[in-house]
PDB file of N, CA and C in Angstrom:
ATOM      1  N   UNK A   1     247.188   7.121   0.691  1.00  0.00           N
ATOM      2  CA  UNK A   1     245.789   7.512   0.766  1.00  0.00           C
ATOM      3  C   UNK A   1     245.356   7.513   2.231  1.00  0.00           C
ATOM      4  N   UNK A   2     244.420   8.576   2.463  1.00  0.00           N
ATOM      5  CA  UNK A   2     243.965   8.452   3.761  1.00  0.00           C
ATOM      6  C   UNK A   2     242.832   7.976   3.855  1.00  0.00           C
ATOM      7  N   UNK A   3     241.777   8.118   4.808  1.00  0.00           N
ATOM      8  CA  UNK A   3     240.300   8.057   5.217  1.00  0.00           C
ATOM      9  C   UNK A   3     239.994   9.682   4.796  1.00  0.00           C
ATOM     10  N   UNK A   4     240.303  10.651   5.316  1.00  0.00           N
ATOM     11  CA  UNK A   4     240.257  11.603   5.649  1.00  0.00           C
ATOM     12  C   UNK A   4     239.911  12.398   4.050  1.00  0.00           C
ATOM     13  N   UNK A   5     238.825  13.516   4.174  1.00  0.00           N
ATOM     14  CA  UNK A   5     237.855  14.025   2.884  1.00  0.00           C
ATOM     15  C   UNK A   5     237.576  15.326   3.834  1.00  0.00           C
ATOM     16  N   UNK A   6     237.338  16.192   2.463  1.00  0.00           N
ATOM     17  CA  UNK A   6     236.820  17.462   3.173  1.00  0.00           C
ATOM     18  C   UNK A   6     235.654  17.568   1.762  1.00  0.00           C
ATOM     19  N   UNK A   7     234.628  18.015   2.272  1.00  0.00           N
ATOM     20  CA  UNK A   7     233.082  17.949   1.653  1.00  0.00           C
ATOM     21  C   UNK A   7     232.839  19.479   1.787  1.00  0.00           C
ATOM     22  N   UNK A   8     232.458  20.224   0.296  1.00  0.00           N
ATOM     23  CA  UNK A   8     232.290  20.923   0.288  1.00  0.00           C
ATOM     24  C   UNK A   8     231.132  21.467  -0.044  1.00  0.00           C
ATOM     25  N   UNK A   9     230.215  22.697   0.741  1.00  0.00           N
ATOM     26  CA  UNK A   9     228.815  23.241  -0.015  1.00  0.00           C
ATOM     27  C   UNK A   9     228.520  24.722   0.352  1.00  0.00           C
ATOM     28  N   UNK A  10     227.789  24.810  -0.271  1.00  0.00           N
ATOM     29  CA  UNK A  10     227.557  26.500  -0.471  1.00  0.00           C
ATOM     30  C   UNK A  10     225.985  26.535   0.476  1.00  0.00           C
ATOM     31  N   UNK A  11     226.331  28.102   1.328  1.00  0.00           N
ATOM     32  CA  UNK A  11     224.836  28.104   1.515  1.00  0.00           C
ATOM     33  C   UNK A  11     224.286  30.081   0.954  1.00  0.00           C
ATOM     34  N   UNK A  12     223.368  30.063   1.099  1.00  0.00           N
ATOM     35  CA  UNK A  12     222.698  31.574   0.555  1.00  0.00           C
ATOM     36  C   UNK A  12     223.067  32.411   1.770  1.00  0.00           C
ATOM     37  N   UNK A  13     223.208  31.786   2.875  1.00  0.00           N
ATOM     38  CA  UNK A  13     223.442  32.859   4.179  1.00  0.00           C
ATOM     39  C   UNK A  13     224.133  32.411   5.511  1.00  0.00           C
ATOM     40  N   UNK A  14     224.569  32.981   6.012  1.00  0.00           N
ATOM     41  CA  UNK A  14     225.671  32.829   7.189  1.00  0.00           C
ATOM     42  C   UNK A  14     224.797  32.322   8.095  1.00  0.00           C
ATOM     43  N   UNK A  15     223.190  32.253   8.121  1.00  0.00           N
ATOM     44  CA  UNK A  15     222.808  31.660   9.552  1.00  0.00           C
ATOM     45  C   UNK A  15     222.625  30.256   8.874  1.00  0.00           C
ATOM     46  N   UNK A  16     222.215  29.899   7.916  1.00  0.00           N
ATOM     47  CA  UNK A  16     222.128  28.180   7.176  1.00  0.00           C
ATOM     48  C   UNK A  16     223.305  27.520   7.733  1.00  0.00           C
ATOM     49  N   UNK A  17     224.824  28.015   7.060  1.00  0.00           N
ATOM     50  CA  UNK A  17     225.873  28.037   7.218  1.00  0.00           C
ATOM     51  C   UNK A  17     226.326  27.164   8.662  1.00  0.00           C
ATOM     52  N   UNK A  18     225.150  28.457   9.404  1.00  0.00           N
ATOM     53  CA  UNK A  18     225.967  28.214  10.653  1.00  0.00           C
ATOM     54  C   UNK A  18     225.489  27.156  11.743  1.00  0.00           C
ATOM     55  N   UNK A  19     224.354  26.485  11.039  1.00  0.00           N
ATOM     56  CA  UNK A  19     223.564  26.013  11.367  1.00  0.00           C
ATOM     57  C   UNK A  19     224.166  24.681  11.023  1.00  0.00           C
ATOM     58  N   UNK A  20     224.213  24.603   9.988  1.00  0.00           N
ATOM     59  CA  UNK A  20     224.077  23.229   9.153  1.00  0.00           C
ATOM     60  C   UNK A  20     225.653  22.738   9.772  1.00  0.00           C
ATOM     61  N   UNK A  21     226.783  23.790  10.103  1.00  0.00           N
ATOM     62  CA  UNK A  21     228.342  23.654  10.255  1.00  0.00           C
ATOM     63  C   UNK A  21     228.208  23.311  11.669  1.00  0.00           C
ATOM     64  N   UNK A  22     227.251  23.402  13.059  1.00  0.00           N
ATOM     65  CA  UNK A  22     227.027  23.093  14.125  1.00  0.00           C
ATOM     66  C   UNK A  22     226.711  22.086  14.306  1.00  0.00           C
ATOM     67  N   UNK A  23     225.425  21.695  13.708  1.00  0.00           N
ATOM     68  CA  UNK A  23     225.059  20.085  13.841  1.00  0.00           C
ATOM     69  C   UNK A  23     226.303  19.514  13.626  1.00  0.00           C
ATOM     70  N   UNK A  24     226.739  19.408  12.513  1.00  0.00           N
ATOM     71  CA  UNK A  24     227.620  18.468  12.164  1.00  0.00           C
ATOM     72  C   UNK A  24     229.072  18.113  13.220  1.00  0.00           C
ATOM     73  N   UNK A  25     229.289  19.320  13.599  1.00  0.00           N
ATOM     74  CA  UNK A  25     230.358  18.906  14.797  1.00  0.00           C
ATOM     75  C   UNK A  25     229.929  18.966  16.432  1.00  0.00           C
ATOM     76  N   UNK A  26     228.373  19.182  16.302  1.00  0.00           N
ATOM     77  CA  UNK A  26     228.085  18.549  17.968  1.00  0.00           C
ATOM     78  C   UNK A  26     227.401  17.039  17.461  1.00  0.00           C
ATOM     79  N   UNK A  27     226.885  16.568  15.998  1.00  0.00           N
ATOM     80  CA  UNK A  27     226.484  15.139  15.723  1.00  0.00           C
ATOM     81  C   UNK A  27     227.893  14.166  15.509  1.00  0.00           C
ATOM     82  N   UNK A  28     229.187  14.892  15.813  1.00  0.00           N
ATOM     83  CA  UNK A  28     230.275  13.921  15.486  1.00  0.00           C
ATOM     84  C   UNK A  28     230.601  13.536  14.079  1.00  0.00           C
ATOM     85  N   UNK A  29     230.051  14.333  13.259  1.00  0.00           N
ATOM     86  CA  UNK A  29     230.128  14.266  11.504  1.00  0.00           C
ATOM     87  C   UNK A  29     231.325  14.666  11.765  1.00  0.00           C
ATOM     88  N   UNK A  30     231.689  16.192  11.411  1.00  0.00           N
ATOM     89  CA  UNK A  30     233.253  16.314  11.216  1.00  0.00           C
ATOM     90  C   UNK A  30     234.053  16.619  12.628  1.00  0.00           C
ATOM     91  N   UNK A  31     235.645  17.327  12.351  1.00  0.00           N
ATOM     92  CA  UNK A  31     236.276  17.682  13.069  1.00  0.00           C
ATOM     93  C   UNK A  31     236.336  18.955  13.273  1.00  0.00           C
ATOM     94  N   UNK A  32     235.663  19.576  11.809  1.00  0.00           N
ATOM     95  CA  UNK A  32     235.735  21.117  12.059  1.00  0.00           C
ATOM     96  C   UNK A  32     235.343  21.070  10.470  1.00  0.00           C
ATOM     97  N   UNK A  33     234.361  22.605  10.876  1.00  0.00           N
ATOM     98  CA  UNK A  33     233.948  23.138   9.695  1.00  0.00           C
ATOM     99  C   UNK A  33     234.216  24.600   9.427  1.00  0.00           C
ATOM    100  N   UNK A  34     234.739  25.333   8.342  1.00  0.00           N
ATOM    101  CA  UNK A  34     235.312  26.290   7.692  1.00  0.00           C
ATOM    102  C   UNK A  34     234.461  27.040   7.746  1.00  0.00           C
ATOM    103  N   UNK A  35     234.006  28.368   7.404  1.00  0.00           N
ATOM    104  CA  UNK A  35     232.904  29.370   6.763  1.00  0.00           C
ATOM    105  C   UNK A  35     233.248  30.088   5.994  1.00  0.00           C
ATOM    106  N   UNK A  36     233.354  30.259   5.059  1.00  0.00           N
ATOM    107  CA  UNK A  36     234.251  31.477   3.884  1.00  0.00           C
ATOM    108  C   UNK A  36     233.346  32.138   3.588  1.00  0.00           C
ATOM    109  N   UNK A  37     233.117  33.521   3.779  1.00  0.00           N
ATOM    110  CA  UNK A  37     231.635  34.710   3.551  1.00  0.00           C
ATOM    111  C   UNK A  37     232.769  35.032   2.212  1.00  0.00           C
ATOM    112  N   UNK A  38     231.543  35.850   1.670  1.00  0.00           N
ATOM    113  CA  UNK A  38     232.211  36.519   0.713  1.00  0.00           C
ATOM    114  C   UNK A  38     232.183  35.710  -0.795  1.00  0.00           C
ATOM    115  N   UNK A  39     231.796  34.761  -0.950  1.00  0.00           N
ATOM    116  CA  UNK A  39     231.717  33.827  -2.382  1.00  0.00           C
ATOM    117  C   UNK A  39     230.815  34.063  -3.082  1.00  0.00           C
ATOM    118  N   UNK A  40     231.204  34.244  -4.547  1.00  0.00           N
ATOM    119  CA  UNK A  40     230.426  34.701  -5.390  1.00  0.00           C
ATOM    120  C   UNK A  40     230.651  33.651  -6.308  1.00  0.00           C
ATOM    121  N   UNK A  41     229.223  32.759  -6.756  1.00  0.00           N
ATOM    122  CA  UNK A  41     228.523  32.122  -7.629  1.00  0.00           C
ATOM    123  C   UNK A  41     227.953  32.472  -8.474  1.00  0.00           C
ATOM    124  N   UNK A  42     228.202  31.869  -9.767  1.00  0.00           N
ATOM    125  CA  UNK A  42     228.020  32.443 -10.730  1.00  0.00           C
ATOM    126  C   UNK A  42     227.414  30.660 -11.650  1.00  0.00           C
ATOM    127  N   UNK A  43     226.324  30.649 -11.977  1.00  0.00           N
ATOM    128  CA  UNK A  43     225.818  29.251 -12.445  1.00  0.00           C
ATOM    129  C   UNK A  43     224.288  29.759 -13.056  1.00  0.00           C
ATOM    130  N   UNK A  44     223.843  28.351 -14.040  1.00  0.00           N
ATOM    131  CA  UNK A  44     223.494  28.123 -14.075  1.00  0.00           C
ATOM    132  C   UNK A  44     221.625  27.170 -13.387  1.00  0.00           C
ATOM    133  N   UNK A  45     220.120  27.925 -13.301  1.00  0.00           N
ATOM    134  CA  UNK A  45     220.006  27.355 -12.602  1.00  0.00           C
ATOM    135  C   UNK A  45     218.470  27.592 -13.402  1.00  0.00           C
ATOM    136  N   UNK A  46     217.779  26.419 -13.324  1.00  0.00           N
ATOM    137  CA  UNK A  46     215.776  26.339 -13.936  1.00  0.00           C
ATOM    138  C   UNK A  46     215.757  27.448 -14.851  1.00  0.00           C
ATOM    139  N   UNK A  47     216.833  27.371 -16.511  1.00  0.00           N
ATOM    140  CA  UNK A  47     216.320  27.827 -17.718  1.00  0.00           C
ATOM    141  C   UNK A  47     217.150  29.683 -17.359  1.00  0.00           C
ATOM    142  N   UNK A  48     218.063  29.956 -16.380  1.00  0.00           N
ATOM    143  CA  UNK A  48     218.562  31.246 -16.280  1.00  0.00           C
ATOM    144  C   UNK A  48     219.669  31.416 -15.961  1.00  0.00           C
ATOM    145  N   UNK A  49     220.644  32.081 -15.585  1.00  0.00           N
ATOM    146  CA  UNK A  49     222.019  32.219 -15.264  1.00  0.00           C
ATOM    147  C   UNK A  49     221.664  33.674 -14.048  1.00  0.00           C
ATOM    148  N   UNK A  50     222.325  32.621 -13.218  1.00  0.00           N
ATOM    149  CA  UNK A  50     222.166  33.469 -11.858  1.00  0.00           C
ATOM    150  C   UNK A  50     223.640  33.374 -11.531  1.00  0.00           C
ATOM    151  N   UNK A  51     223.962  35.484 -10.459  1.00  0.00           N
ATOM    152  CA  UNK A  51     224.998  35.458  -9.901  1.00  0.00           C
ATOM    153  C   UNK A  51     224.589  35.916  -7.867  1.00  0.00           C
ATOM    154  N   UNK A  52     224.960  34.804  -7.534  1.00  0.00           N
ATOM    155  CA  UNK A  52     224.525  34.929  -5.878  1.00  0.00           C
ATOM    156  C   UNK A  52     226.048  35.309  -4.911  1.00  0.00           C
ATOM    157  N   UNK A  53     225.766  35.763  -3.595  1.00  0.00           N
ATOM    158  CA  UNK A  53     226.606  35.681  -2.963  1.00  0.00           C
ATOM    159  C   UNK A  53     226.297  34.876  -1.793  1.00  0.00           C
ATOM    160  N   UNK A  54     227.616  33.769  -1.489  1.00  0.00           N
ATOM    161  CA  UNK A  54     227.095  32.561  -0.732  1.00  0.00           C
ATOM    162  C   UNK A  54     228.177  32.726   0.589  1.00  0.00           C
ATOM    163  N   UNK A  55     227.988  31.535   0.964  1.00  0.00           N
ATOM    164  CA  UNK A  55     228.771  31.373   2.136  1.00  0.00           C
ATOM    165  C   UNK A  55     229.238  29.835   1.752  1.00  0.00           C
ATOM    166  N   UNK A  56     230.597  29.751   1.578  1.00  0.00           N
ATOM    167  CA  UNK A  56     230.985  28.142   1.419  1.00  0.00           C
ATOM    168  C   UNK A  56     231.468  27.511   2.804  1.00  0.00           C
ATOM    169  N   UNK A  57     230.785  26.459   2.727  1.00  0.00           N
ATOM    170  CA  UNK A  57     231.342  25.380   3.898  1.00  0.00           C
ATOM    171  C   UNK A  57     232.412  24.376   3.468  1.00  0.00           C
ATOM    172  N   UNK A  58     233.361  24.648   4.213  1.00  0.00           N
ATOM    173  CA  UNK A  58     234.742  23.461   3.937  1.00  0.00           C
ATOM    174  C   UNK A  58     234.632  22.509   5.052  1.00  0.00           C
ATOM    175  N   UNK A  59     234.083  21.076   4.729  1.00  0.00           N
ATOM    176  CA  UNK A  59     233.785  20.445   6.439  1.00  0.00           C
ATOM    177  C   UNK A  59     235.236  18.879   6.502  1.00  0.00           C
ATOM    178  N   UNK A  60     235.624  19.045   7.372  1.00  0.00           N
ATOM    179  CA  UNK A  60     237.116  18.049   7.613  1.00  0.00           C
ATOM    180  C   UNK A  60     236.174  17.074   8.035  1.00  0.00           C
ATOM    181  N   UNK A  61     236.497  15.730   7.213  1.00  0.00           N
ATOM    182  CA  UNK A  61     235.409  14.985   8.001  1.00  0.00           C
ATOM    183  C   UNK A  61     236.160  13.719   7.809  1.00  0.00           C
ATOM    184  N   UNK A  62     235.726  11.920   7.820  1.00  0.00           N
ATOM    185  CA  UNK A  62     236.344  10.950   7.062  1.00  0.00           C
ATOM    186  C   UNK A  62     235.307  10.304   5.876  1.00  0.00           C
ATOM    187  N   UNK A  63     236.119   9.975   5.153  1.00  0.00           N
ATOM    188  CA  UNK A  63     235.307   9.474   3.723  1.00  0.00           C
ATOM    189  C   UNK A  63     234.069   8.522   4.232  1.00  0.00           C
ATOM    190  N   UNK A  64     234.085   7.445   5.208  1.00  0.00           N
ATOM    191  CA  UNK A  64     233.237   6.839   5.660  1.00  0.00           C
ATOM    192  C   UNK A  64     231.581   7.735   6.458  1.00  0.00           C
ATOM    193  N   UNK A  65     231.904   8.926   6.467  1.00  0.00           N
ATOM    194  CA  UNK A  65     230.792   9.306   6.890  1.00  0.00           C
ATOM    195  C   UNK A  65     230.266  10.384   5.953  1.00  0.00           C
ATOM    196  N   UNK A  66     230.925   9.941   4.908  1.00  0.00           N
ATOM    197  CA  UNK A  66     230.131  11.541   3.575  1.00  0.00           C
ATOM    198  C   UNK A  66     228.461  11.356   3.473  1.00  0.00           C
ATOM    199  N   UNK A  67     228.143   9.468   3.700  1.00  0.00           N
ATOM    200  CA  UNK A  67     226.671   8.974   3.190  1.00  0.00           C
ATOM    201  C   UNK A  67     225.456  10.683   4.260  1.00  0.00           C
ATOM    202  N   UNK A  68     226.526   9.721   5.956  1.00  0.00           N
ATOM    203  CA  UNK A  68     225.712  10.665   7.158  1.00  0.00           C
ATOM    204  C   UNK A  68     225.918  12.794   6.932  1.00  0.00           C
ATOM    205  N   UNK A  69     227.329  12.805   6.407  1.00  0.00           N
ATOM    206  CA  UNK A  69     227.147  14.613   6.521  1.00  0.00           C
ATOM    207  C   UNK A  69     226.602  14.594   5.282  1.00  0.00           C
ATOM    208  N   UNK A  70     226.292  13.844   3.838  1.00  0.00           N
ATOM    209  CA  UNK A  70     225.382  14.625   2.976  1.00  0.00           C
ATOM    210  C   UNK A  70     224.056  14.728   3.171  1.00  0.00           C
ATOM    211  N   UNK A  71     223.033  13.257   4.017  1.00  0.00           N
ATOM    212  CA  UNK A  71     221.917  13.731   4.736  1.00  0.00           C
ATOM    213  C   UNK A  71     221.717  14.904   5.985  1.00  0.00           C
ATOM    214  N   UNK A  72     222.782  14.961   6.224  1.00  0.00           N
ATOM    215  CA  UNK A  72     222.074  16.165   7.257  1.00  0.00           C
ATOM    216  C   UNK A  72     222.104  17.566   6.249  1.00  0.00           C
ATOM    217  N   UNK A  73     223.368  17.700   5.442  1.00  0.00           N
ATOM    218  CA  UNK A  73     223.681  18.660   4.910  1.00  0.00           C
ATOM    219  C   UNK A  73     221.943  18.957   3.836  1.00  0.00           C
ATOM    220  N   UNK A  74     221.415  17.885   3.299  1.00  0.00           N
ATOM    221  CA  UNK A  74     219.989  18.000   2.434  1.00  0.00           C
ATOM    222  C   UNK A  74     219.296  18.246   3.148  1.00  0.00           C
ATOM    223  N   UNK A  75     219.184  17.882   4.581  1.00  0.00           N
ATOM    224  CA  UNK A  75     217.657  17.918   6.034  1.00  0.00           C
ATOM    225  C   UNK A  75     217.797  19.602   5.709  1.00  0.00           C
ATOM    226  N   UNK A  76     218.936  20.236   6.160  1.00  0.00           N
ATOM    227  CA  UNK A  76     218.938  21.173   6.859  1.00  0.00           C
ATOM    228  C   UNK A  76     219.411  22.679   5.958  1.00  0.00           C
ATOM    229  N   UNK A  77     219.654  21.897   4.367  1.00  0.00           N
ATOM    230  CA  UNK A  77     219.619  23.125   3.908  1.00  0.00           C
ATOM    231  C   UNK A  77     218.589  24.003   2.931  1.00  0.00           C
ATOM    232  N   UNK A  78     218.441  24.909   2.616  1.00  0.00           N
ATOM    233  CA  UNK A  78     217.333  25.627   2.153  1.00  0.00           C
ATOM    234  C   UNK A  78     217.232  25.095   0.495  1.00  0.00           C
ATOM    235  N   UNK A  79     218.287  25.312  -0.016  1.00  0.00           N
ATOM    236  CA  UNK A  79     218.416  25.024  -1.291  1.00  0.00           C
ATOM    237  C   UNK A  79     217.752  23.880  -1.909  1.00  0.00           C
ATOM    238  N   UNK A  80     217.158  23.520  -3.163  1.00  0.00           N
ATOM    239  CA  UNK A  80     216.334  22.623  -3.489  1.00  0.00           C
ATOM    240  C   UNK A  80     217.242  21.675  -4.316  1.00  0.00           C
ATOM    241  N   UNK A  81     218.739  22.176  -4.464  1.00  0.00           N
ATOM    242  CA  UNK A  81     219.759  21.244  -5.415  1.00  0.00           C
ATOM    243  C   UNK A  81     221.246  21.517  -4.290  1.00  0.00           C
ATOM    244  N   UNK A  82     221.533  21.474  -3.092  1.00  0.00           N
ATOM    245  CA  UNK A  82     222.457  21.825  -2.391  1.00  0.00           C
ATOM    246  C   UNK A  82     223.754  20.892  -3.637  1.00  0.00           C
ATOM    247  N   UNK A  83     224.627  21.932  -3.274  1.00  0.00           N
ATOM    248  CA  UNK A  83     225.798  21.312  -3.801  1.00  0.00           C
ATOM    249  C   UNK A  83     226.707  20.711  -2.320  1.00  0.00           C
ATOM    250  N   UNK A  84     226.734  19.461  -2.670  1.00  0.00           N
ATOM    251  CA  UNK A  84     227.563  18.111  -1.901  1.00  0.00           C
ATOM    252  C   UNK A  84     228.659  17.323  -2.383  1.00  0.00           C
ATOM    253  N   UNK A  85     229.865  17.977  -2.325  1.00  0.00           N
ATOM    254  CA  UNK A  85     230.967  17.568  -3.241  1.00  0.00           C
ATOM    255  C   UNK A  85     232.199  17.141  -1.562  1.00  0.00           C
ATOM    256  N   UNK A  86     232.346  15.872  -2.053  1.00  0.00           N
ATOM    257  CA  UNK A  86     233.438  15.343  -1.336  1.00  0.00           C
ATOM    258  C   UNK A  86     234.989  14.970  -2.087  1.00  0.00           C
ATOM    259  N   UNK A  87     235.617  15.737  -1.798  1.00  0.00           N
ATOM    260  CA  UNK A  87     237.180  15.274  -1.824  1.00  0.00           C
ATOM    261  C   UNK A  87     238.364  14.449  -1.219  1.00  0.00           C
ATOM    262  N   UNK A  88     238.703  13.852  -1.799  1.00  0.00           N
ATOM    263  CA  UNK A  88     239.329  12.879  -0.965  1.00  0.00           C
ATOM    264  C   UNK A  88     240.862  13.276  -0.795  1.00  0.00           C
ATOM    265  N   UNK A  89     241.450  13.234   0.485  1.00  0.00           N
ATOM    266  CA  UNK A  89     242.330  14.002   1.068  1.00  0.00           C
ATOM    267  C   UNK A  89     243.601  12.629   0.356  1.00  0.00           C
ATOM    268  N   UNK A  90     244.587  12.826  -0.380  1.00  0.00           N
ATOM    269  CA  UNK A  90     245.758  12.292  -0.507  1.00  0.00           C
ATOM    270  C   UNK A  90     246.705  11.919   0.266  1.00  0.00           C
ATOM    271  N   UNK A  91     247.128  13.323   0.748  1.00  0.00           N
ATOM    272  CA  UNK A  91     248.227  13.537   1.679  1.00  0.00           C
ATOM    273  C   UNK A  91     247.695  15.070   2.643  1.00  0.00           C
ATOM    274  N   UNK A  92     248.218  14.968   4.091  1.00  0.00           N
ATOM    275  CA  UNK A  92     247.986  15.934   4.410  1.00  0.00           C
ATOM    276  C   UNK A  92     248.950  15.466   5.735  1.00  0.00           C
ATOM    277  N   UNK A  93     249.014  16.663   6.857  1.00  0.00           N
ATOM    278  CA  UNK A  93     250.111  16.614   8.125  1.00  0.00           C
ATOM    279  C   UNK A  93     249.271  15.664   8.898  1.00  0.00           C
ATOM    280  N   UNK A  94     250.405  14.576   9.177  1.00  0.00           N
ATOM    281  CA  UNK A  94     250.042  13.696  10.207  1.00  0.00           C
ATOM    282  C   UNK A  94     249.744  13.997  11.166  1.00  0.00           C
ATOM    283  N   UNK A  95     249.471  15.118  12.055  1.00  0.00           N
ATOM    284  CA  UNK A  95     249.258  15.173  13.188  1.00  0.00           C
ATOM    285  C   UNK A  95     247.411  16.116  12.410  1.00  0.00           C
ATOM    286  N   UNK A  96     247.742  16.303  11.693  1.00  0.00           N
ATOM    287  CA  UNK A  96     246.025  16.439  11.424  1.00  0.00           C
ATOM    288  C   UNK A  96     245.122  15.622  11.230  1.00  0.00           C
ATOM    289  N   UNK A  97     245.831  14.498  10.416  1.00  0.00           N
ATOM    290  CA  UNK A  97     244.892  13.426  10.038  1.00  0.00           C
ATOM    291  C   UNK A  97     244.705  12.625  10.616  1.00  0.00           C
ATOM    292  N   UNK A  98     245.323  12.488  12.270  1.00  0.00           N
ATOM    293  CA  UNK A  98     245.554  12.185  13.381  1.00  0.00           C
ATOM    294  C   UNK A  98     244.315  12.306  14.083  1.00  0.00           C
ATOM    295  N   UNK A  99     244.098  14.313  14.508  1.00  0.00           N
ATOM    296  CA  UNK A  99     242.798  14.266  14.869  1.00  0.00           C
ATOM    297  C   UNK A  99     241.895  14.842  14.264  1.00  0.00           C
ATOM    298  N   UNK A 100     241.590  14.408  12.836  1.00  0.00           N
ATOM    299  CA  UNK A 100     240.420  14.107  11.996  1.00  0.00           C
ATOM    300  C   UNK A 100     239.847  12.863  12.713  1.00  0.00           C
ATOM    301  N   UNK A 101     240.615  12.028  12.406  1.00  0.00           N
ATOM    302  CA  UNK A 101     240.511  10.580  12.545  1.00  0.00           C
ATOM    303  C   UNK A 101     240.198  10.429  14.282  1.00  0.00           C
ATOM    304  N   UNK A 102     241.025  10.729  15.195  1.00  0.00           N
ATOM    305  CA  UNK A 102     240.283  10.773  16.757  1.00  0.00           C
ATOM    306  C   UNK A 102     239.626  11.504  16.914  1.00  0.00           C
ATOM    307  N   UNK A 103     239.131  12.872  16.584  1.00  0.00           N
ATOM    308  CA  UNK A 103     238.140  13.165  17.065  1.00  0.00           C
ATOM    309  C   UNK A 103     236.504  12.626  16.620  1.00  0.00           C
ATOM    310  N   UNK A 104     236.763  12.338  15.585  1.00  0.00           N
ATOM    311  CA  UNK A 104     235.537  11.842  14.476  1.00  0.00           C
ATOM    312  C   UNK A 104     234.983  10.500  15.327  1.00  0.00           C
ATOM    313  N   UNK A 105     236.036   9.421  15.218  1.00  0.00           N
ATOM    314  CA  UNK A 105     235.781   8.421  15.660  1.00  0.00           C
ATOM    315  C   UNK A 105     235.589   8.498  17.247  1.00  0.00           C
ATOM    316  N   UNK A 106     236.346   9.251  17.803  1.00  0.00           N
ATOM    317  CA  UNK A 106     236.172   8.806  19.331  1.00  0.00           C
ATOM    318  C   UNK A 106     234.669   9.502  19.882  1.00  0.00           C
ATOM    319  N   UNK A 107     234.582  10.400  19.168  1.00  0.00           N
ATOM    320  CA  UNK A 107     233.035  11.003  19.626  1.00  0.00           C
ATOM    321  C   UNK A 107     231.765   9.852  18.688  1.00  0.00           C
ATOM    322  N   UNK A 108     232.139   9.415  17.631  1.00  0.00           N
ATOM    323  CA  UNK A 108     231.189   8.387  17.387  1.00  0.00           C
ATOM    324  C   UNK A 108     230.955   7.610  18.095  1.00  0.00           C
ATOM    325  N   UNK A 109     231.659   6.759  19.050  1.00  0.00           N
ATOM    326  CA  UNK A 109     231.822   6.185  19.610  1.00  0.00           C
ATOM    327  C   UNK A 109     231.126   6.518  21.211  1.00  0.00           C
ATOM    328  N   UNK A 110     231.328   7.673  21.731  1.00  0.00           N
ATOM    329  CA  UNK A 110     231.065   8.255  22.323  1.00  0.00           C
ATOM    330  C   UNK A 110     229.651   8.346  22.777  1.00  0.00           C
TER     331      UNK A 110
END
């Protein structure tokens, strides 16, 4: 088992996205955040079934700071139910989880 989690959320548009994926790696939340355009949602939402096209965020971060990237991720996103799903990384290449782990921490620190 590692420290190491990647937290995933959807936003309605590439500038939220890009917004919400900035803070987080100039606030020292993650190591890097993903942008995948092109996602199509398809859910449930207040009594209707809605199909949107989103932008998903994949953010590399460590499990110890999901409390800090899910508050910024709620400050700063539009949505009134943001989806905030953290995964916890098993196994992955040591030299990644390497600098997950130094960059995260040494800029906390920082």
């Amino acid at each position: 088992m590692t420290d190491a989690c990647v937290v995933i959320t959807t936003c309605g548009n590439e500038e939220t996205a890009l917004k919400i994926a900035s803070a987080l790696v100039d606030q020292n939340l993650a190591a890097c955040v993903s942008l995948i355009t092109g996602v199509k949602s398809y859910y449930f939402f207040e009594g209707s079934t809605h199909m949107d096209e989103e932008v998903e965020l994949m953010i590399k971060t460590r499990c110890e700071l999901f409390d800090k990237v899910s508050a910024l991720i709620t400050e700063l996103h539009t949505y009134d139910v943001p989806e905030i799903i953290m995964l916890k990384v098993d196994a992955a290449s040591e030299p990644f989880l390497k600098w997950i782990n130094q960059t995260t921490k040494a800029r906390q620190l920082g």
